[in-house]
Protein backbone atom coordinates (compact mmCIF):
# COMPACT_ATOMS: atom_id res chain seq x y z
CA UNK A 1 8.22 -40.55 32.45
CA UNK A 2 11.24 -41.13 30.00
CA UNK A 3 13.58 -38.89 29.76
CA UNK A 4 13.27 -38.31 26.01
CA UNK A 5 9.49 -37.74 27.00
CA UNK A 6 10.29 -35.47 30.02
CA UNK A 7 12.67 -33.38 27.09
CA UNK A 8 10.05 -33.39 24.78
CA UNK A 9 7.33 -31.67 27.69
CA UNK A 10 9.87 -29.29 29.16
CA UNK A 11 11.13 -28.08 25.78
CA UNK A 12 7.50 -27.70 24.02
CA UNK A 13 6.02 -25.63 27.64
CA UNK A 14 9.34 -23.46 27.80
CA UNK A 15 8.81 -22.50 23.96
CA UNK A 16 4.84 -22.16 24.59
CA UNK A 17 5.40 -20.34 27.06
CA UNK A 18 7.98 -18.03 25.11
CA UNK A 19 6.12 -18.06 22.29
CA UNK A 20 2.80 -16.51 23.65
CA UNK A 21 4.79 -13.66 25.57
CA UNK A 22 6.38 -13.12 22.40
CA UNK A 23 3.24 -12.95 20.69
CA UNK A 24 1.50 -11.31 23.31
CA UNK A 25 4.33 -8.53 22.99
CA UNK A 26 4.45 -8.87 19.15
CA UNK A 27 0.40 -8.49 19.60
CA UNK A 28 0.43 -5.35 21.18
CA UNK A 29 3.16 -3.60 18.96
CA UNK A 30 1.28 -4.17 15.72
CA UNK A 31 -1.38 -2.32 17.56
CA UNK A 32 1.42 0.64 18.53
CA UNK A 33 2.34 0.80 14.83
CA UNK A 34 -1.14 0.63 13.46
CA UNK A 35 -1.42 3.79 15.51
CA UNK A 36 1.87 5.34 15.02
CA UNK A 37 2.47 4.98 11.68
CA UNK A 38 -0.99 3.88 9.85
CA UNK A 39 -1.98 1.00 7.96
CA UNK A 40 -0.06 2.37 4.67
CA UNK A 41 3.35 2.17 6.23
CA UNK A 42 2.81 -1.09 7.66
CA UNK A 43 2.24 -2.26 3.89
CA UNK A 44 4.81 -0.69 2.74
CA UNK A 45 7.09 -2.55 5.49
CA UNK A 46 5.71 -5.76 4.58
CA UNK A 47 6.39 -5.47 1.04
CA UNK A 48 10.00 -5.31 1.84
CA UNK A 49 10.01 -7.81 4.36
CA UNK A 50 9.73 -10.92 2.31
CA UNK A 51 13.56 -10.09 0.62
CA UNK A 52 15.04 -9.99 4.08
CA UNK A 53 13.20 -13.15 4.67
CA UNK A 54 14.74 -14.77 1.16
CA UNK A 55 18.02 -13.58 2.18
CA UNK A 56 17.95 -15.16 5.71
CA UNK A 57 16.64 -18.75 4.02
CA UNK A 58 19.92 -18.22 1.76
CA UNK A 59 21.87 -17.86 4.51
CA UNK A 60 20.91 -19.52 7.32
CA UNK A 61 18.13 -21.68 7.58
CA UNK A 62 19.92 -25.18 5.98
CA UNK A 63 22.75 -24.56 8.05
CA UNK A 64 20.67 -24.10 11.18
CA UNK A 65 19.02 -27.31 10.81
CA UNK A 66 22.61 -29.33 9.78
CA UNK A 67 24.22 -27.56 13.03
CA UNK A 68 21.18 -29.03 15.17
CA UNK A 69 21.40 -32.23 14.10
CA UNK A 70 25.43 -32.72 13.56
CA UNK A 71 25.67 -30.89 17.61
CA UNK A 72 22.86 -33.22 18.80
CA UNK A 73 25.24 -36.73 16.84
CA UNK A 74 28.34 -35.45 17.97
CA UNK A 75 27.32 -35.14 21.95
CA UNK A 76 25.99 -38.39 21.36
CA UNK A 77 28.89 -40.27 20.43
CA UNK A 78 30.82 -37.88 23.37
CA UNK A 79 33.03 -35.93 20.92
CA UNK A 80 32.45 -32.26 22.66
CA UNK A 81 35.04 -30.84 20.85
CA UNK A 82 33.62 -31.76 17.36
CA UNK A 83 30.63 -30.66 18.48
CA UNK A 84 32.12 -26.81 19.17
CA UNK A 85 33.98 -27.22 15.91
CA UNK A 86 31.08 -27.75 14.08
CA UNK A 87 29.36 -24.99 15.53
CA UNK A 88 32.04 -22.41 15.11
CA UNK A 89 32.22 -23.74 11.64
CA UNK A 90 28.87 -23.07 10.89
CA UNK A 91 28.87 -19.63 12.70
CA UNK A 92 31.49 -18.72 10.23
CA UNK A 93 29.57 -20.24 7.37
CA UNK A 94 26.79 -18.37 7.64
CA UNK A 95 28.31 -15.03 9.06
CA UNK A 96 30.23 -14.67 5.56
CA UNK A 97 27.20 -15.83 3.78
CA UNK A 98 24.97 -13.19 5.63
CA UNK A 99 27.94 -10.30 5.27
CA UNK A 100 27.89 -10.71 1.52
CA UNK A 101 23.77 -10.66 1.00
CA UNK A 102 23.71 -7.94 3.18
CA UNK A 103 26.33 -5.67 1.23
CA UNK A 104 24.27 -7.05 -1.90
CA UNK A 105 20.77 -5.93 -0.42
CA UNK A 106 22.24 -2.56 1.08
CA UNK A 107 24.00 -1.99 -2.43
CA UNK A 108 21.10 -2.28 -4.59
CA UNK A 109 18.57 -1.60 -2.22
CA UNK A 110 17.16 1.63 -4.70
CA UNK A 111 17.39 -0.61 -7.78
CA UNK A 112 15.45 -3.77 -6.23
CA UNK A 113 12.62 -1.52 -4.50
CA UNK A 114 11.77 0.82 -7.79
CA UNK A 115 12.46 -2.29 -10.28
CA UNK A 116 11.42 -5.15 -8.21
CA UNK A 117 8.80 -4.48 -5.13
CA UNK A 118 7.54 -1.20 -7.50
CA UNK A 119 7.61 1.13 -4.34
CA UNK A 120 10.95 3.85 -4.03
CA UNK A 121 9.84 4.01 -0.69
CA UNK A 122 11.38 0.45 0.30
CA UNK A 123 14.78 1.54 -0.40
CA UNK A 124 15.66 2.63 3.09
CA UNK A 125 14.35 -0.01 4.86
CA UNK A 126 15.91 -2.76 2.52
CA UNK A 127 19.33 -1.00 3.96
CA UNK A 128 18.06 -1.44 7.74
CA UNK A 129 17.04 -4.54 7.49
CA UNK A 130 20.07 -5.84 5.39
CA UNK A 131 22.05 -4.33 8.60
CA UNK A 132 20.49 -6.70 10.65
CA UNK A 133 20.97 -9.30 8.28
CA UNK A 134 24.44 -10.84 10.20
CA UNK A 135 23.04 -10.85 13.79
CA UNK A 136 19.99 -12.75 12.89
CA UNK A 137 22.13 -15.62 11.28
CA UNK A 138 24.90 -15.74 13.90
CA UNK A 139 21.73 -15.76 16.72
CA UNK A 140 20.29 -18.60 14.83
CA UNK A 141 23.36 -20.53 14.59
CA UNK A 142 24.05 -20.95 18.17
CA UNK A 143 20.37 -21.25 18.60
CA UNK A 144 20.63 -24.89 16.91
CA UNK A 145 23.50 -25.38 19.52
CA UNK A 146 20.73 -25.06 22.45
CA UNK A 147 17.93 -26.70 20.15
CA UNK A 148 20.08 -29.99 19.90
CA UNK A 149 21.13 -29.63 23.47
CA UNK A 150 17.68 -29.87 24.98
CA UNK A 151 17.99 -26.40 26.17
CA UNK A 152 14.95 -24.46 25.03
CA UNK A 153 15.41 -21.81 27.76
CA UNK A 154 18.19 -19.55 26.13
CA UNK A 155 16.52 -19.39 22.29
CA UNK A 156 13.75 -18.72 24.31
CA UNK A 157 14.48 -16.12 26.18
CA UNK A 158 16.76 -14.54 23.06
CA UNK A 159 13.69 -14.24 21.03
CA UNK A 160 12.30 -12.56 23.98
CA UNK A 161 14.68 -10.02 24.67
CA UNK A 162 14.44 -9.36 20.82
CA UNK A 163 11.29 -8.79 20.78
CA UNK A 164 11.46 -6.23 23.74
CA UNK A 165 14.45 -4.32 22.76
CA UNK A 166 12.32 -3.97 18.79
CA UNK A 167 9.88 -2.62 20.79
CA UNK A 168 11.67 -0.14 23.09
CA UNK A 169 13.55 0.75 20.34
CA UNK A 170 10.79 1.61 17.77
CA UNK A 171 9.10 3.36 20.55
CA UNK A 172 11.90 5.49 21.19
CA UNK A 173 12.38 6.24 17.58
CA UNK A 174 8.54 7.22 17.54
CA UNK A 175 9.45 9.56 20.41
CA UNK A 176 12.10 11.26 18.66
CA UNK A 177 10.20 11.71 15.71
CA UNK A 178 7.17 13.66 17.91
CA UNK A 179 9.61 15.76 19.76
CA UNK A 180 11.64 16.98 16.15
CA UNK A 181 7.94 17.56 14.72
CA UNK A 182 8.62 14.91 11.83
CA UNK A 183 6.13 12.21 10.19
CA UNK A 184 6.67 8.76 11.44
CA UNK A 185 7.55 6.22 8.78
CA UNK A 186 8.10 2.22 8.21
CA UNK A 187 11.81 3.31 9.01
CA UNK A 188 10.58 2.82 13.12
CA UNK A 189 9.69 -0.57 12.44
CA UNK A 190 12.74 -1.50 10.47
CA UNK A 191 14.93 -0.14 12.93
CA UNK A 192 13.16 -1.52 15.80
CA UNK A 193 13.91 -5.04 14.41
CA UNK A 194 17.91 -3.92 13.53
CA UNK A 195 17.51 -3.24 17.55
CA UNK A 196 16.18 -6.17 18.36
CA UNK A 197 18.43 -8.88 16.36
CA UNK A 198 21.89 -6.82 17.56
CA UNK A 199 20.54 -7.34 21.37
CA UNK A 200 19.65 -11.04 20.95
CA UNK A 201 22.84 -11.89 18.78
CA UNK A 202 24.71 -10.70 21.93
CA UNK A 203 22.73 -12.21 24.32
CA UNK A 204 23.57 -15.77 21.97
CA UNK A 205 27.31 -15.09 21.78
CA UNK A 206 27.55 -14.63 25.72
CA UNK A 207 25.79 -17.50 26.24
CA UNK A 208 27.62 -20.02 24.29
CA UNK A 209 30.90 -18.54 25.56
CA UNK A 210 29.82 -19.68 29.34
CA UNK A 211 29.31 -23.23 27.24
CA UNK A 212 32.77 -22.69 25.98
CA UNK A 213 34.29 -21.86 29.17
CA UNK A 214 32.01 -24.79 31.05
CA UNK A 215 33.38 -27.75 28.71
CA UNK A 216 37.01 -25.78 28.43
CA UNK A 217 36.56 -25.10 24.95
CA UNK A 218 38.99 -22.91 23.36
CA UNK A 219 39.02 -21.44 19.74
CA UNK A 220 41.09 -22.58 17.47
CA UNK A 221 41.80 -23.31 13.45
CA UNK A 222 40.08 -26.71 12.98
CA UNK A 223 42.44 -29.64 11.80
CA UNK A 224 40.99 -29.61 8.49
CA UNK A 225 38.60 -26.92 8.12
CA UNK A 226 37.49 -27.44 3.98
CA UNK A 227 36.72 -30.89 5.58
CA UNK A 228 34.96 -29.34 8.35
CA UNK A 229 32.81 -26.60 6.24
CA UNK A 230 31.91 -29.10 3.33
CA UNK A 231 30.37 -31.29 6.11
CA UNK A 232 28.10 -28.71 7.16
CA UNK A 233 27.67 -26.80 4.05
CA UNK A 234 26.62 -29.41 1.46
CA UNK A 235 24.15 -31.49 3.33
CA UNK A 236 22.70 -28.10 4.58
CA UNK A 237 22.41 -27.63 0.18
CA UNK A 238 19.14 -29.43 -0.48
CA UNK A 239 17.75 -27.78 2.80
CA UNK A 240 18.47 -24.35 1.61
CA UNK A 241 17.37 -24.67 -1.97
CA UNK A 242 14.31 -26.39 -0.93
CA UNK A 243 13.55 -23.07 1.99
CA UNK A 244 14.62 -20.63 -0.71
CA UNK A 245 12.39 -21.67 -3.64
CA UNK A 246 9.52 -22.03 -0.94
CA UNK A 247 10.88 -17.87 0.21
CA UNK A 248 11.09 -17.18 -3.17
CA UNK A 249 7.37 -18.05 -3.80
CA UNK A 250 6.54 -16.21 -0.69
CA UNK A 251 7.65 -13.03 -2.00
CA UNK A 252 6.63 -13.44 -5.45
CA UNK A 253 2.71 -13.58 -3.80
CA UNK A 254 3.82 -10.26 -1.67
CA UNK A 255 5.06 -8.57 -4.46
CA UNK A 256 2.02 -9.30 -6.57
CA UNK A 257 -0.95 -8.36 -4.20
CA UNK A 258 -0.74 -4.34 -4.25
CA UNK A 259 0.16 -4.38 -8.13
CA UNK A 260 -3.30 -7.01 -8.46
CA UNK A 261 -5.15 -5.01 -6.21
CA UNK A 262 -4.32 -1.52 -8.21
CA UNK A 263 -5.59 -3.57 -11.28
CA UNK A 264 -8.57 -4.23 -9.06
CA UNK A 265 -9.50 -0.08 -9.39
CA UNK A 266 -8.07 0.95 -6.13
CA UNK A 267 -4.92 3.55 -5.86
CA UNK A 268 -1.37 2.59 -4.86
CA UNK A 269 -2.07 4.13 -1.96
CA UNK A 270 -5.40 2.38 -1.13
CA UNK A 271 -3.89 -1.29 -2.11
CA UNK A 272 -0.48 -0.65 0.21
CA UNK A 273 -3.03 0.11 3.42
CA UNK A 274 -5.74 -3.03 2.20
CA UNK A 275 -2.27 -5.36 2.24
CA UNK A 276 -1.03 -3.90 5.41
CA UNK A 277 -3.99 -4.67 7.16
CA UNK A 278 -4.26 -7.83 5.91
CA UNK A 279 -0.54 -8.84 6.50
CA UNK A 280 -0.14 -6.92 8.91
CA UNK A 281 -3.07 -6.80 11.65
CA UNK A 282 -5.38 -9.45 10.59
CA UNK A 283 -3.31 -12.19 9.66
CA UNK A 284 -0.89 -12.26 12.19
CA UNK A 285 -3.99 -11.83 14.79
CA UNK A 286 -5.29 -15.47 13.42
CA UNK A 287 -1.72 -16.78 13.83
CA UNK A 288 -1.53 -15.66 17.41
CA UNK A 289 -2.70 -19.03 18.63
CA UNK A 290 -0.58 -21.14 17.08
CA UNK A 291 2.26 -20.36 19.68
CA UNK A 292 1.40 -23.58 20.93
CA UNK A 293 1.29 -25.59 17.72
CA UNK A 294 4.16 -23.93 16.54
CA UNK A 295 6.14 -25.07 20.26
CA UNK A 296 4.83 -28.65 19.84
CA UNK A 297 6.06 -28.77 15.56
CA UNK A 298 9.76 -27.50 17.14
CA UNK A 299 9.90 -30.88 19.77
CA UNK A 300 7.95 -33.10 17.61
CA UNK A 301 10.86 -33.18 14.79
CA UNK A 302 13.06 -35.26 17.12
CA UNK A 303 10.73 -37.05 18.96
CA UNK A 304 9.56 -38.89 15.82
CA UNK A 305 12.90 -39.16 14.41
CA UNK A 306 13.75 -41.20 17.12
CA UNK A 307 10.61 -43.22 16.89
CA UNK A 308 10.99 -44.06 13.36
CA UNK A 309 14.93 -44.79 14.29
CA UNK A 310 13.58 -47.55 16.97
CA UNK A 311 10.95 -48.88 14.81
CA UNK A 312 8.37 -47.42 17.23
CA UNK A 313 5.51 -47.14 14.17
CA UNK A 314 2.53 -47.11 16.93
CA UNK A 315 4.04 -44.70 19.18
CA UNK A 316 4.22 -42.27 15.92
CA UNK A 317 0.43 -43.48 14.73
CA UNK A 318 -0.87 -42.20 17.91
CA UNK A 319 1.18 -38.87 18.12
CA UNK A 320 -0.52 -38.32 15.20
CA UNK A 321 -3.54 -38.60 15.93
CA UNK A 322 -3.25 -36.57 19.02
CA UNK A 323 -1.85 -33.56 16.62
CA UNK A 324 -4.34 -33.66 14.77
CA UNK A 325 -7.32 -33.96 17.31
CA UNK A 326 -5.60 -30.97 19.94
CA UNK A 327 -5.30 -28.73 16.65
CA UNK A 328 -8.61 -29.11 15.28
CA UNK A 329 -10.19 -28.55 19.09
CA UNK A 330 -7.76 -25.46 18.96
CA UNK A 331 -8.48 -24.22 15.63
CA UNK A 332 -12.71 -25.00 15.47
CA UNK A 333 -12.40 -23.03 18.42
CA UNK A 334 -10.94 -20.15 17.30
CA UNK A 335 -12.65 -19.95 13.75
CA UNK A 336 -15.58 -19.49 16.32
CA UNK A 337 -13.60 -16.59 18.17
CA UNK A 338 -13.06 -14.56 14.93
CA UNK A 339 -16.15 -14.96 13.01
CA UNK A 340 -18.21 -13.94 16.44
CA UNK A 341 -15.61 -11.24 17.81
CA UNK A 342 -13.48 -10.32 14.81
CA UNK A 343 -15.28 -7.48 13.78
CA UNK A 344 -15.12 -6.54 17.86
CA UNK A 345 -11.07 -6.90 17.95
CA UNK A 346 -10.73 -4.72 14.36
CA UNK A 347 -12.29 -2.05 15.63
CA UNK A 348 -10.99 -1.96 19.35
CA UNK A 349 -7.30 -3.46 19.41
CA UNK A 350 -6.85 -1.51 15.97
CA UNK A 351 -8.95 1.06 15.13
CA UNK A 352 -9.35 -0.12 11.76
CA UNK A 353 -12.91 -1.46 9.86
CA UNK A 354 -11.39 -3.51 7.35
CA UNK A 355 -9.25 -5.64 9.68
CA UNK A 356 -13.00 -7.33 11.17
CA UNK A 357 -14.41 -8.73 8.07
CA UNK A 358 -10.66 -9.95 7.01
CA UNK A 359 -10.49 -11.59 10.50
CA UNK A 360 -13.93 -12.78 9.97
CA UNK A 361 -12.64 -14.56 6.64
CA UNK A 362 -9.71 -15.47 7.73
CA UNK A 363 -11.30 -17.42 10.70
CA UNK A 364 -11.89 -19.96 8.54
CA UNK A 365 -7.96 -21.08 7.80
CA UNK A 366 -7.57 -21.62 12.07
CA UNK A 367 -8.21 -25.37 12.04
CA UNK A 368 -5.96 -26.34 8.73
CA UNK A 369 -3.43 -23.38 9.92
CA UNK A 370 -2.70 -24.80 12.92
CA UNK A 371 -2.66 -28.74 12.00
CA UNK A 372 -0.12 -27.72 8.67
CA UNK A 373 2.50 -26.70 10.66
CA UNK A 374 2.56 -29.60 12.94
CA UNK A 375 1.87 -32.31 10.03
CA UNK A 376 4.27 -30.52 8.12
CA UNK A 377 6.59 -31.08 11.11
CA UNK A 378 5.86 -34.93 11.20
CA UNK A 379 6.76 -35.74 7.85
CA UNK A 380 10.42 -33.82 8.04
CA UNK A 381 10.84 -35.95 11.01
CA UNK A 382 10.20 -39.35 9.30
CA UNK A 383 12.75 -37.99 6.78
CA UNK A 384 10.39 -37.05 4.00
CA UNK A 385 11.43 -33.60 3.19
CA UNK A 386 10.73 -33.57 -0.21
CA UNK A 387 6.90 -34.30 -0.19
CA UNK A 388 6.99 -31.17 2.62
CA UNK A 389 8.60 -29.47 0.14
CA UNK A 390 5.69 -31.01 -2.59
CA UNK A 391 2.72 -29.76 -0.22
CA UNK A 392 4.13 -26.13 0.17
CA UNK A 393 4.69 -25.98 -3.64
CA UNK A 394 1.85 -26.82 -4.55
CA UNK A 395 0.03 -24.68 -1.77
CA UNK A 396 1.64 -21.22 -3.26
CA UNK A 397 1.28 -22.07 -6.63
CA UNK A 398 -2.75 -22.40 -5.70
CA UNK A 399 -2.13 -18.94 -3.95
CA UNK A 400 -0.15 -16.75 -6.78
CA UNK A 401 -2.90 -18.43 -8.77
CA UNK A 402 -5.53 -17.08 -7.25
CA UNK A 403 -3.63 -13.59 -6.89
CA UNK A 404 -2.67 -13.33 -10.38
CA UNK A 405 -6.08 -14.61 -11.60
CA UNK A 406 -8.92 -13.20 -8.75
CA UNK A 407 -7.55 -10.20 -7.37
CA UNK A 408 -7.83 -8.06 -10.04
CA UNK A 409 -11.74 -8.95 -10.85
CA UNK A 410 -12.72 -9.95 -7.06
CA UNK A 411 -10.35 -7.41 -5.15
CA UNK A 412 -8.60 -8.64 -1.96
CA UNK A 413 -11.65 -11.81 -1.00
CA UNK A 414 -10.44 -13.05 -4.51
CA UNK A 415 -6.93 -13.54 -2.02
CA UNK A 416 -8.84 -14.38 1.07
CA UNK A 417 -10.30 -17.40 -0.98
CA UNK A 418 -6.68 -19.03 -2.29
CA UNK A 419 -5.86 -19.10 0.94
CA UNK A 420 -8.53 -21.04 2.09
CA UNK A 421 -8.08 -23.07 -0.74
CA UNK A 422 -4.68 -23.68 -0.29
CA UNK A 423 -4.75 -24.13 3.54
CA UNK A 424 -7.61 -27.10 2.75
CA UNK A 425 -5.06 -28.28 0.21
CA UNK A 426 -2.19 -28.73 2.67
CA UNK A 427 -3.98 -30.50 5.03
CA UNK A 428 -5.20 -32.67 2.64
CA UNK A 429 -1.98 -33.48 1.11
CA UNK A 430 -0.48 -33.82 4.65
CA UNK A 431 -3.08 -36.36 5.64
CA UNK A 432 -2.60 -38.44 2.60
CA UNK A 433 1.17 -38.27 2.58
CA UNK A 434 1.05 -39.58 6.59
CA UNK A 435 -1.47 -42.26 6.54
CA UNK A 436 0.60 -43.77 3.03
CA UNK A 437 3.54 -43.85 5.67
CA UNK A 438 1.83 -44.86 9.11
CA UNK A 439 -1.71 -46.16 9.21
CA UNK A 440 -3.31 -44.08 11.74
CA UNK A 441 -7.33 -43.91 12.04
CA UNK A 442 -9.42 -40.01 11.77
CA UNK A 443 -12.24 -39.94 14.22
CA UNK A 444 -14.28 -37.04 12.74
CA UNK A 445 -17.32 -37.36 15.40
CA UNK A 446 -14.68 -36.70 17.92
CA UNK A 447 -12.52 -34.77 16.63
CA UNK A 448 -14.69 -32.16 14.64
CA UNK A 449 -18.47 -32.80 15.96
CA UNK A 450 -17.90 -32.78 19.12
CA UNK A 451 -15.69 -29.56 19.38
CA UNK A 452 -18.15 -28.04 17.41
CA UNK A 453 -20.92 -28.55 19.57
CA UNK A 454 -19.15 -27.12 22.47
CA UNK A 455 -17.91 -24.26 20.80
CA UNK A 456 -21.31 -23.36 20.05
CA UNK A 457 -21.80 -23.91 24.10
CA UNK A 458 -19.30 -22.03 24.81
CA UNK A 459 -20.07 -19.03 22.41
CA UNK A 460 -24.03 -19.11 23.81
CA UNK A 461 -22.18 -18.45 26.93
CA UNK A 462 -19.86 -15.95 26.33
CA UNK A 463 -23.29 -14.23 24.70
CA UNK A 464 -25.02 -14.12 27.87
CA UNK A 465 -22.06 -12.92 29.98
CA UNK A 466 -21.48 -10.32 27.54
CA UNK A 467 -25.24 -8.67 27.42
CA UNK A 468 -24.80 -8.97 30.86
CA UNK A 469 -21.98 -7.31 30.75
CA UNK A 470 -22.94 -4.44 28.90
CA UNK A 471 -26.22 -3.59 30.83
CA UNK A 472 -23.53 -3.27 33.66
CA UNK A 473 -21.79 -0.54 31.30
CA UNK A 474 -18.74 -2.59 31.40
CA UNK A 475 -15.78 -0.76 28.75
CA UNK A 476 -16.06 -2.47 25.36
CA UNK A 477 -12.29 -3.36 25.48
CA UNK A 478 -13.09 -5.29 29.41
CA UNK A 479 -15.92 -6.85 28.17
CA UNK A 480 -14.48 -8.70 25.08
CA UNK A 481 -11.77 -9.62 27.41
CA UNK A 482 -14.05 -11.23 29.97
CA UNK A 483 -16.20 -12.79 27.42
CA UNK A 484 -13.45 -14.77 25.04
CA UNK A 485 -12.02 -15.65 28.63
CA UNK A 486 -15.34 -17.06 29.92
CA UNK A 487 -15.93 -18.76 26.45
CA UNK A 488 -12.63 -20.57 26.48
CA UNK A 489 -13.41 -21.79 29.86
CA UNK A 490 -16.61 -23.18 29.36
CA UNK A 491 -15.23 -24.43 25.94
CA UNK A 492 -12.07 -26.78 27.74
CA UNK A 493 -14.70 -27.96 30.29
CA UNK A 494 -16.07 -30.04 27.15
CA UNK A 495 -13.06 -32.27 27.26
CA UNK A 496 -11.88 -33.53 30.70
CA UNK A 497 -11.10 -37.28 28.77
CA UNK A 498 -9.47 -35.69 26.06
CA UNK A 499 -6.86 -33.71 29.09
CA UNK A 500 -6.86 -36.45 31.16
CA UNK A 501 -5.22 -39.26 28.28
CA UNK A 502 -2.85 -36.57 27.16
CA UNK A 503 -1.48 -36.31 30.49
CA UNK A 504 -1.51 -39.63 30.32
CA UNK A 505 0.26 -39.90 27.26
CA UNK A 506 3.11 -37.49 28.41
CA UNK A 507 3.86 -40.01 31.59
């Protein structure tokens, strides 16, 4: 096995594995706050999510992806100490950027949530979450250091830590609340994540001082530091403006749903708890899977950047090919999962009734869900940005279309159906924009008949162990668990070949 290949395995199974005990974390404390602090809340902390989210594009996410790639050319050509500057440069970059939107959001936090997001109630946790604002960036800064290293194992285990000091923290805060007798509010969440971004931004900064001290690394005023910041600054430009219009978009759909779905006839109150289940338990229950796509879209960026550098066009027709054929066996298995269970998981991992039929909608996205993110992946790697930037444009637009348009006649499945419509979309536009680049070939009897037939298989089984099951009087919660695990068995049994040429592949 190559090394480049070797780097590629080891860094995709150390952020698969990362990312499903992240999820598996995250999983379990949307259940917490579904209990603690009701599906209202969670709406209401959703609705001011999306401008933390803008402000972090702003301020970090070009310069994150300039950092990775300048670090990655500068170890390269052996010039360490360019490599540090960089990345000191950068972490300055962004820590004034971030320092100056968060004084911003914390400023006119009451202004933005009454004028803007139409809910007073946001105010507060705009101010949390623009606290948190700095050690987010910084942590994703010296993230790309690791990233373009190789090193998977410290972002890794940084967004683990945050994720289990958020959820310490917000359970503490829930505790504190009971004992004092006071209502629980979207504040626990918000300051759950403050919790969680200060611990992993610490964790970051220790670790890249042991990289300091191991290549003798001292800070210093860079010879010319305009120089220096204009070389990661501008090229990280196009990057940011592209990310923020995309964030922008994002939040213009957020915004929108509760004000479409009061014109629908429901209350404020009813449309803030419909869009925090949705956003809030049901979609990010679909997403849970894609842990693994998501791993595989983080290595595949380089990997085919270096293909297309060598002229390797085959080796990049058959990666993808393989994307596509492992995410539709993932996803044709899960739509399965939801629309046969969803209704199942709603009711037992969160108490609610309207999270199973949105799960049983939404079950329908899993197989262009998880293919977007790694086509989407592909294309920045050959270089092609801009028709990324194309597909997710026009994929919104479909959305706010839809929102603005459906909602307010067809209620919330008048939202369920854009995105359908603009997940189909995506993949379409991903496919087309690939094969006009690399001629690859789309086996549909074996890449969507045959995991069809064994999810069906698979699901006939998992329906026999679970009446089975529950003449045993096995607990409802045990016996989903046994039966999606005895499904997904039976289900990979269908495809020894398919396991044994992408082992293959990887050696």
């Amino acid at each position: 096995m190559s090394d480049m290949k070797r780097g590629l395995l080891k860094g995709a199974l150390i952020l698969t594995a990362a990312g499903f005990l992240s999820r598996i974390i995250g999983f379990f404390y949307r259940i917490f706050l579904s209990h603690a602090i009701g599906a209202e809340q969670i709406g209401i902390f959703q609705l001011a999510s999306p401008l933390y989210a803008l402000c972090f594009s702003l301020c970090a996410v070009g310069i994150h992806s300039i950092l990775s790639r300048t670090i990655s050319a500068r170890f390269a050509e052996k010039k360490e100490r360019a490599a540090f500057d960089s990345l000191v440069t950068g972490v300055i970059l962004t820590l004034l950027l971030s320092l100056a939107s968060a004084f911003f959001l914390f400023r006119f936090a009451g202004p933005i949530s009454g004028a803007l997001l139409g809910e007073p109630r946001c105010a507060p946790l705009l101010q949390l979450l623009s606290a948190s604002l700095p050690f987010a960036c910084v942590h994703s800064c010296i993230s790309a250091y690791f990233y373009a290293r190789k090193r998977t194992g410290i972002p890794s285990f940084s967004q683990l830590l945050e994720q289990c000091v958020r959820v310490g923290a917000s359970v503490l805060f829930y505790s504190v609340c009971m004992e004092q007798g006071s209502s629980p509010s979207a504040a626990l969440a918000a300051g759950g994540a403050l919790a969680g971004e200060l611990a992993s931004c610490l964790f970051s900064m220790i670790a890249v001082s042991l990289e300091f001290t191991r290549h003798g690394y001292h800070l210093h005023i860079p010879s010319h530091p305009l120089s220096q910041a204009g070389s990661i600054l501008l090229p990280s430009l196009p990057l940011t403006a592209n990310h923020v219009l995309v964030t922008i978009l994002h939040s213009t759909e957020s915004i929108l749903i509760p004000g479409r779905l009061e014109a629908s006839g429901m209350s404020a109150s009813a449309a803030l708890s419909i869009y925090g289940v949705l956003t809030g338990m049901a979609i990010p229950m679909v997403l849970f899977p894609s842990a693994i796509t998501n791993s595989v879209a983080v290595m595949l960026l380089p990997s085919v950047a270096e293909d297309q550098a060598t002229g390797r066009w085959q080796r990049i027709s058959r990666t993808i090919e393989s994307t596509i054929h492992y995410c539709l066996m993932l996803g044709i298995f899960f739509t399965g999962v939801f629309v046969c269970f969803g209704n199942s998981i709603g009711i037992l991992l969160f108490h609610n009734r309207d999270a199973g039929p949105f799960l049983q909608t939404l079950a329908f996205l899993c197989p262009f869900l998880y293919l977007n993110g790694t086509l989407t992946s592909i294309l920045n790697g050959l270089g092609k940005t801009m028709l990324s930037f194309l597909e997710n444009l026009v994929c919104l637009g479909l959305r706010i279309l839809f929102v603005f348009l459906l909602v307010p006649s067809r209620g919330i499945p008048g939202y369920l159906w854009g995105l359908l419509v603009s997940e189909l979309a995506a993949s379409c536009l991903n496919i087309i924009f690939l094969r006009r680049i690399v001629p690859f070939a789309f086996h549909a009897a074996a890449w969507i008949l045959k995991p069809a037939c064994a999810l069906l298989a698979s699901l006939g089984c998992g329906f026999f162990l679970e009446h089975f099951l529950t003449s045993r009087n096995t607990p409802e919660l045990l016996r989903l668990f046994f039966t999606l695990a005895f499904s997904c068995l039976i289900y990979l049994l269908f495809f020894p070949d398919e396991w044994r040429k992408y082992l293959k592949r990887q050696a």
